[in-house]
PDB file of N, CA and C in Angstrom:
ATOM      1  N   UNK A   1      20.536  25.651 -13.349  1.00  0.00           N
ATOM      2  CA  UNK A   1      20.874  24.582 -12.437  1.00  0.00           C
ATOM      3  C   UNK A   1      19.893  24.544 -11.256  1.00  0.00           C
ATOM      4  N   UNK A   2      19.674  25.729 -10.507  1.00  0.00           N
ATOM      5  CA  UNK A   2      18.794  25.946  -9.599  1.00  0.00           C
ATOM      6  C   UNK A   2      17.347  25.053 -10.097  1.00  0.00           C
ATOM      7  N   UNK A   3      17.013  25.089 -10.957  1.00  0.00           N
ATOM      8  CA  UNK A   3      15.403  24.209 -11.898  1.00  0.00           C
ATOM      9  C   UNK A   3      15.619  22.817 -11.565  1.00  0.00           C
ATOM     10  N   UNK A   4      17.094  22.268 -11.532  1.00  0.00           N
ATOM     11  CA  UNK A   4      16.862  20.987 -11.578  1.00  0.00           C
ATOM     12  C   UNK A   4      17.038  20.247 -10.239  1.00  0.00           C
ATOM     13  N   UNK A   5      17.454  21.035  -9.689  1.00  0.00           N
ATOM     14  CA  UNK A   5      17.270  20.515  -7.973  1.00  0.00           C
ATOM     15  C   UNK A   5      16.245  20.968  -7.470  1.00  0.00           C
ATOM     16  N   UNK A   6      15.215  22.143  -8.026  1.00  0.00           N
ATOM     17  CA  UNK A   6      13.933  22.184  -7.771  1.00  0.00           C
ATOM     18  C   UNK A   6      12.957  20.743  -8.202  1.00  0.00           C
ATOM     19  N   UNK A   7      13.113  20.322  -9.175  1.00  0.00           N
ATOM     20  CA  UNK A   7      12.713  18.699 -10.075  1.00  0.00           C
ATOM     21  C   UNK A   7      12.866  17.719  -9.892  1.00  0.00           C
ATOM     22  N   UNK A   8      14.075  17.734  -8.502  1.00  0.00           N
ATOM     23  CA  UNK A   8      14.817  16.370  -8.804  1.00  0.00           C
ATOM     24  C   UNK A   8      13.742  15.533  -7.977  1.00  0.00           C
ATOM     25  N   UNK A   9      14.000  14.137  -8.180  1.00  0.00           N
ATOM     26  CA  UNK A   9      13.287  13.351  -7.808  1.00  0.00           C
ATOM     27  C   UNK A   9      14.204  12.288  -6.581  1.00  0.00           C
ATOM     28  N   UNK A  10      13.627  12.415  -5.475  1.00  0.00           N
ATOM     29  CA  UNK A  10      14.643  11.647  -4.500  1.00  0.00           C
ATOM     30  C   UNK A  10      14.004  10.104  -4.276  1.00  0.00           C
ATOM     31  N   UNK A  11      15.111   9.336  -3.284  1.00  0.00           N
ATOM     32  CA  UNK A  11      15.192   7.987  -3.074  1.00  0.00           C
ATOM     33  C   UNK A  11      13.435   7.766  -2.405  1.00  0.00           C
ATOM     34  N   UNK A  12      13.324   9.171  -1.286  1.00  0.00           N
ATOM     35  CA  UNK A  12      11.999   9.464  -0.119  1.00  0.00           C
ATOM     36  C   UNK A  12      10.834   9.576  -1.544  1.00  0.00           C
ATOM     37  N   UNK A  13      11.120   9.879  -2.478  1.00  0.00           N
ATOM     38  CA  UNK A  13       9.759  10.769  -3.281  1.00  0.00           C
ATOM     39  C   UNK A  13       8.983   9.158  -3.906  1.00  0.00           C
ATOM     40  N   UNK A  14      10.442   8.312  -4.332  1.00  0.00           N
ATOM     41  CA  UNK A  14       9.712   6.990  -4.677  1.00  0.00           C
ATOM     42  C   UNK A  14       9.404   6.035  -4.096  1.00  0.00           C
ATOM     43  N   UNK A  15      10.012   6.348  -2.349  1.00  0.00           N
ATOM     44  CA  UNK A  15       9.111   5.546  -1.606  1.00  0.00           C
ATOM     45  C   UNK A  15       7.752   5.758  -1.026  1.00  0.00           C
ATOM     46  N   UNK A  16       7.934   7.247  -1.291  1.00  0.00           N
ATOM     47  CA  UNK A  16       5.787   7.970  -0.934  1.00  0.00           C
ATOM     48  C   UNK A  16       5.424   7.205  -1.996  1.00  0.00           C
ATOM     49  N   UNK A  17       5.555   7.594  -2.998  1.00  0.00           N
ATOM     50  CA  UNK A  17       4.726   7.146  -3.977  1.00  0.00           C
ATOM     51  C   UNK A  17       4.518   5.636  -4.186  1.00  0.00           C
ATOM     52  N   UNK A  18       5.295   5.279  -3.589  1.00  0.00           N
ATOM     53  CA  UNK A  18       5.321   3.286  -3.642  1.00  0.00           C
ATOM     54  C   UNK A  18       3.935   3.181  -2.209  1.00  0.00           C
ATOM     55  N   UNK A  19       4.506   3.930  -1.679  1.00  0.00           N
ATOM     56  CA  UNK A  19       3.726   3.894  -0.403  1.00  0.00           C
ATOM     57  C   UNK A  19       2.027   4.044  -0.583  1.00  0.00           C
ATOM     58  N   UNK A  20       2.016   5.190  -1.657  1.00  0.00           N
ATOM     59  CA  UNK A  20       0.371   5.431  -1.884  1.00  0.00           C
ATOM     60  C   UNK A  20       0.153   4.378  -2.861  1.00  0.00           C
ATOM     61  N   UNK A  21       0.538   3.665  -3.600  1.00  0.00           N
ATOM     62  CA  UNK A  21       0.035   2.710  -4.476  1.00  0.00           C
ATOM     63  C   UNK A  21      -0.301   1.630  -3.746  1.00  0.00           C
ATOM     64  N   UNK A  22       0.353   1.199  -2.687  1.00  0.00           N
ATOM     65  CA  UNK A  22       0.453   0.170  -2.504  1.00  0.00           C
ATOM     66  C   UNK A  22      -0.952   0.473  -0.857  1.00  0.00           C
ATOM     67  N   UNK A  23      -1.036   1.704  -0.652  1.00  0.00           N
ATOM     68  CA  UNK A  23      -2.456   1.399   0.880  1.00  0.00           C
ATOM     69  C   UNK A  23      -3.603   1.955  -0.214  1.00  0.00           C
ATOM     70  N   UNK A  24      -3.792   2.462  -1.646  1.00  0.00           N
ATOM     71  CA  UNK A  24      -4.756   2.262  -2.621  1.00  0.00           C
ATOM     72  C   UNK A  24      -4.865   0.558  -2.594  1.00  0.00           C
ATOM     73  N   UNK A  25      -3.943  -0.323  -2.984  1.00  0.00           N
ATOM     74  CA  UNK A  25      -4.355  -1.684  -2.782  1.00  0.00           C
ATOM     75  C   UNK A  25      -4.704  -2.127  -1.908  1.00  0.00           C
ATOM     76  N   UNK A  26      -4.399  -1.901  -0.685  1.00  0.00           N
ATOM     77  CA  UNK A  26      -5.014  -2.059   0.928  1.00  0.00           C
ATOM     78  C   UNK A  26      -6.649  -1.937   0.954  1.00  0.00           C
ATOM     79  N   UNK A  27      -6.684  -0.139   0.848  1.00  0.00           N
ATOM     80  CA  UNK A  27      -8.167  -0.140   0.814  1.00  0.00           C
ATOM     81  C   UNK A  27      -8.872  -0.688  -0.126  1.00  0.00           C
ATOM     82  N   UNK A  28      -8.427  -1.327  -1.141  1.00  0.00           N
ATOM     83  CA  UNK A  28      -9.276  -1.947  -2.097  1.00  0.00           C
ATOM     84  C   UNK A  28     -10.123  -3.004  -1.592  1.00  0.00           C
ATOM     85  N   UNK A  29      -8.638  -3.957  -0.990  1.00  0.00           N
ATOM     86  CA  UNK A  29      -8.877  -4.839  -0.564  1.00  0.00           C
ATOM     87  C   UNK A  29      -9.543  -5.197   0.727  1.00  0.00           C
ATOM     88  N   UNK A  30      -9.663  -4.243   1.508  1.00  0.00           N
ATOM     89  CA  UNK A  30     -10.113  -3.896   3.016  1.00  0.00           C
ATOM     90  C   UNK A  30     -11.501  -4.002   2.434  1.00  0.00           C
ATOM     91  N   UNK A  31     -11.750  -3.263   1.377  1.00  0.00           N
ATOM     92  CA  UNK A  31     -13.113  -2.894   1.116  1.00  0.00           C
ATOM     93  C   UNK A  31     -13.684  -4.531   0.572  1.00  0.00           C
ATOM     94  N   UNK A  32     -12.937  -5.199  -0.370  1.00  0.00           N
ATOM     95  CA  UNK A  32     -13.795  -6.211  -0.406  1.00  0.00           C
ATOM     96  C   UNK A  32     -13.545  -7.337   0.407  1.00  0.00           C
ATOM     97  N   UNK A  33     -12.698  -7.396   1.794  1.00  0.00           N
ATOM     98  CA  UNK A  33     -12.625  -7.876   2.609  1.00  0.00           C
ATOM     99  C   UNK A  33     -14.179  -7.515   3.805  1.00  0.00           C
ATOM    100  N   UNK A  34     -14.829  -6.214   3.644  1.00  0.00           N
ATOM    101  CA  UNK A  34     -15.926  -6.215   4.064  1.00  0.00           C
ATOM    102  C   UNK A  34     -16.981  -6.552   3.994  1.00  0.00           C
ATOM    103  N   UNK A  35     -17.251  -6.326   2.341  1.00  0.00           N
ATOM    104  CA  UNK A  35     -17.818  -7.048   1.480  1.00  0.00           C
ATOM    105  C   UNK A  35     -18.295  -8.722   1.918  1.00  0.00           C
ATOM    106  N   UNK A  36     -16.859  -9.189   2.183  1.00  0.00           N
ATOM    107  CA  UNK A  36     -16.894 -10.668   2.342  1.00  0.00           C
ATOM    108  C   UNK A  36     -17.506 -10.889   3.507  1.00  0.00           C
ATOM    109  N   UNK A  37     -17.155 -10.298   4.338  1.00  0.00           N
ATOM    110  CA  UNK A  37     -17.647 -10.434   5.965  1.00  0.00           C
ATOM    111  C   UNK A  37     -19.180 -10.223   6.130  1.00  0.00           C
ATOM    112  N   UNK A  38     -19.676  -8.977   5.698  1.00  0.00           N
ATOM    113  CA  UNK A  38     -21.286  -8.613   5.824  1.00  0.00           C
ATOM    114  C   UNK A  38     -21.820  -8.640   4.682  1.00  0.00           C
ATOM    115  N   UNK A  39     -21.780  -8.646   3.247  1.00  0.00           N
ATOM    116  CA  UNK A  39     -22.462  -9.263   2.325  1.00  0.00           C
ATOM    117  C   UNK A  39     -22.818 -10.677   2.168  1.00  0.00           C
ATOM    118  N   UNK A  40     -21.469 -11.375   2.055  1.00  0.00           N
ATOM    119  CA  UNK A  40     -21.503 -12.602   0.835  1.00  0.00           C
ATOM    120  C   UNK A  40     -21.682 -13.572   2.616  1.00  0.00           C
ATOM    121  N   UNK A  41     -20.958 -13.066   3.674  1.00  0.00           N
ATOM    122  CA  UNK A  41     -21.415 -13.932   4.766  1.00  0.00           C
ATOM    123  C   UNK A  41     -20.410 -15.518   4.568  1.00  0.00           C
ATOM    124  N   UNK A  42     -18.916 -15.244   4.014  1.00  0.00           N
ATOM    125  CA  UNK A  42     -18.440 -16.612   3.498  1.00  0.00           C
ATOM    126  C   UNK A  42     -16.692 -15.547   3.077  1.00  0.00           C
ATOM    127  N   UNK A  43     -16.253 -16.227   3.746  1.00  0.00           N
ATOM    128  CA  UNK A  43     -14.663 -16.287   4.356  1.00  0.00           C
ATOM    129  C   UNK A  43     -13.630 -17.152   2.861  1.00  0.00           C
ATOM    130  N   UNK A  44     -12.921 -16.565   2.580  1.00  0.00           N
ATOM    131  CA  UNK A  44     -12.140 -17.497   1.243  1.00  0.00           C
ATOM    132  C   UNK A  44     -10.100 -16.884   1.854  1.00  0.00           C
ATOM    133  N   UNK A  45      -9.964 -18.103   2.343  1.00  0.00           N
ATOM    134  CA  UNK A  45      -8.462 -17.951   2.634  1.00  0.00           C
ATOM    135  C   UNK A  45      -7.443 -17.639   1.607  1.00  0.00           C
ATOM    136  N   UNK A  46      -7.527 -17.344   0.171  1.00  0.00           N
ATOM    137  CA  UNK A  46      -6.636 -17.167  -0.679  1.00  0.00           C
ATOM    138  C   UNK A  46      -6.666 -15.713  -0.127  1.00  0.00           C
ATOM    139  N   UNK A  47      -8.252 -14.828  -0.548  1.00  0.00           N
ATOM    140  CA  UNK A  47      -8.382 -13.063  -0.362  1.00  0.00           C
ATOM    141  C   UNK A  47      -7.777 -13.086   0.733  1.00  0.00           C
ATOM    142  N   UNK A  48      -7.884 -13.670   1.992  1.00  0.00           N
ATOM    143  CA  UNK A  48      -7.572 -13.465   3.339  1.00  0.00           C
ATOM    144  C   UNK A  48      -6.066 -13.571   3.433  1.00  0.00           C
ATOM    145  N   UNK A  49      -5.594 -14.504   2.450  1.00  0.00           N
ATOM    146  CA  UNK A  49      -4.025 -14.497   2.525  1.00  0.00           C
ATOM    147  C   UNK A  49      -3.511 -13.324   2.185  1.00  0.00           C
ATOM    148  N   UNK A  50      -3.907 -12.874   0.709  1.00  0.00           N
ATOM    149  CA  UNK A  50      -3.653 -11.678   0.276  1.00  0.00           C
ATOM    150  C   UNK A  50      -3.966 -10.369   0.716  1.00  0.00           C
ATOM    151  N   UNK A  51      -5.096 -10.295   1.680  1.00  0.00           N
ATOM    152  CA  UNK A  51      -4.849  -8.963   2.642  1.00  0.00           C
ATOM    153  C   UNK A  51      -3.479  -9.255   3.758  1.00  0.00           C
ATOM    154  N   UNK A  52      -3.194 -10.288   4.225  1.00  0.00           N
ATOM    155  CA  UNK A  52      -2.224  -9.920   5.032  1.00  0.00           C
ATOM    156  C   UNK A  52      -0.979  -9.943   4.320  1.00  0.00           C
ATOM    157  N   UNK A  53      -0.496 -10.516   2.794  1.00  0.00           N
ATOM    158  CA  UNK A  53       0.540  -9.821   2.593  1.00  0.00           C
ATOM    159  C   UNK A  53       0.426  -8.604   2.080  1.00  0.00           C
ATOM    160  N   UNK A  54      -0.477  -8.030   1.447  1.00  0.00           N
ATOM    161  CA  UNK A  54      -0.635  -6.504   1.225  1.00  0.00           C
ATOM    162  C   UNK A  54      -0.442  -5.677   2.395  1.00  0.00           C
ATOM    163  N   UNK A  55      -0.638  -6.340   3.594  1.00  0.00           N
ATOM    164  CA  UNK A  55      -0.607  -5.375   4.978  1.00  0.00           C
ATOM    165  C   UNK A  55       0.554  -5.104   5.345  1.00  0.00           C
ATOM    166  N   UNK A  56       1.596  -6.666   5.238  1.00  0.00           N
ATOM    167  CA  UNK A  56       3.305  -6.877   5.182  1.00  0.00           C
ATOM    168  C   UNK A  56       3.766  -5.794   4.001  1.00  0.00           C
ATOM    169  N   UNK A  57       3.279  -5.905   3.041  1.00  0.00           N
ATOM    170  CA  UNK A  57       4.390  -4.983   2.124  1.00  0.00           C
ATOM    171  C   UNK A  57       3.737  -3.661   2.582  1.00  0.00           C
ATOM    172  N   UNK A  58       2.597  -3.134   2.798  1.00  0.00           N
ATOM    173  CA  UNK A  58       2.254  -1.624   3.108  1.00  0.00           C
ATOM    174  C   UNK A  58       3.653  -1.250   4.361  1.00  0.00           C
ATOM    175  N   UNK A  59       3.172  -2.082   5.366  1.00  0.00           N
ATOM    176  CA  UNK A  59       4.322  -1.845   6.732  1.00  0.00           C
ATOM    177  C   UNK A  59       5.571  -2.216   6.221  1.00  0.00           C
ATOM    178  N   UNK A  60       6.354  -2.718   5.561  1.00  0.00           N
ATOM    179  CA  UNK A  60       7.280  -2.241   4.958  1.00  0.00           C
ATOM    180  C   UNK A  60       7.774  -1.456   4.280  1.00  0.00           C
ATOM    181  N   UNK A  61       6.798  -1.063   3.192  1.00  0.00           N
ATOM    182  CA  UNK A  61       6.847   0.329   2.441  1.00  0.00           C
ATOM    183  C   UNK A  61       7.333   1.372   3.006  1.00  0.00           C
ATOM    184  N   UNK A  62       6.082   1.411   4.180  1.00  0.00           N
ATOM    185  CA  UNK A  62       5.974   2.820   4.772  1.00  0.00           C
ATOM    186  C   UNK A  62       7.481   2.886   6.015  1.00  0.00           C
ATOM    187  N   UNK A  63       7.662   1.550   6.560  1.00  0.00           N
ATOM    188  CA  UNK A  63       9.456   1.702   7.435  1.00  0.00           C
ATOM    189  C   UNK A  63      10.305   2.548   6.352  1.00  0.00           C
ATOM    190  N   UNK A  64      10.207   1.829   5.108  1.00  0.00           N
ATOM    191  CA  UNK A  64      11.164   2.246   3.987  1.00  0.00           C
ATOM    192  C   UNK A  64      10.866   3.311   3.986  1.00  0.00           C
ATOM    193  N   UNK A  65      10.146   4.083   3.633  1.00  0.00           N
ATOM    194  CA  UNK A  65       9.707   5.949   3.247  1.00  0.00           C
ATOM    195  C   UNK A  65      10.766   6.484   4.564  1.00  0.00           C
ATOM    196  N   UNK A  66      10.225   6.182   5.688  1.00  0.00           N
ATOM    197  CA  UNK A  66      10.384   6.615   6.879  1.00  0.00           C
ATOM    198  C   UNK A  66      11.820   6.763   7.179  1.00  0.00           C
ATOM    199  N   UNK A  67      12.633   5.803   6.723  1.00  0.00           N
ATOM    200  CA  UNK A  67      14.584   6.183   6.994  1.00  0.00           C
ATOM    201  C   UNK A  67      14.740   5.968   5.857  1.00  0.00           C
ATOM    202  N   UNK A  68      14.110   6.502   4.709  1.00  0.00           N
ATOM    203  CA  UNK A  68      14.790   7.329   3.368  1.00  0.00           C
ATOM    204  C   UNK A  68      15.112   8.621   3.532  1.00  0.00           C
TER     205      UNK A  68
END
């Protein structure tokens, strides 16, 4: 019995892990949000939309982890 409360998996363990998937998509996107800025020199409001809801669900994620 002791093994499986060493194993268990809590409510907090799947919100880290939601948490790291989801600022891996952040920096993805951060990164080709830089890209856009000092490479290509040309701004596209869809990517730009989609970094700020990736930024909304990261800061939600991470509230969620936080009072799990």
């Amino acid at each position: 019995k002791a093994w499986r409360q060493a194993l268990a998996f809590t409510d907090r363990d799947a919100w880290l892990y939601l948490a790291l998937l989801v600022f891996g998509m952040f920096a993805f996107q951060a990164y080709l949000t830089l890209v856009e800025i000092f490479l290509i020199h040309a701004y596209c409001i869809v990517c730009l939309g989609s970094q700020a809801a990736i930024l909304a669900i990261l800061a939600l994620t991470v509230r969620s982890w936080r009072s799990a």
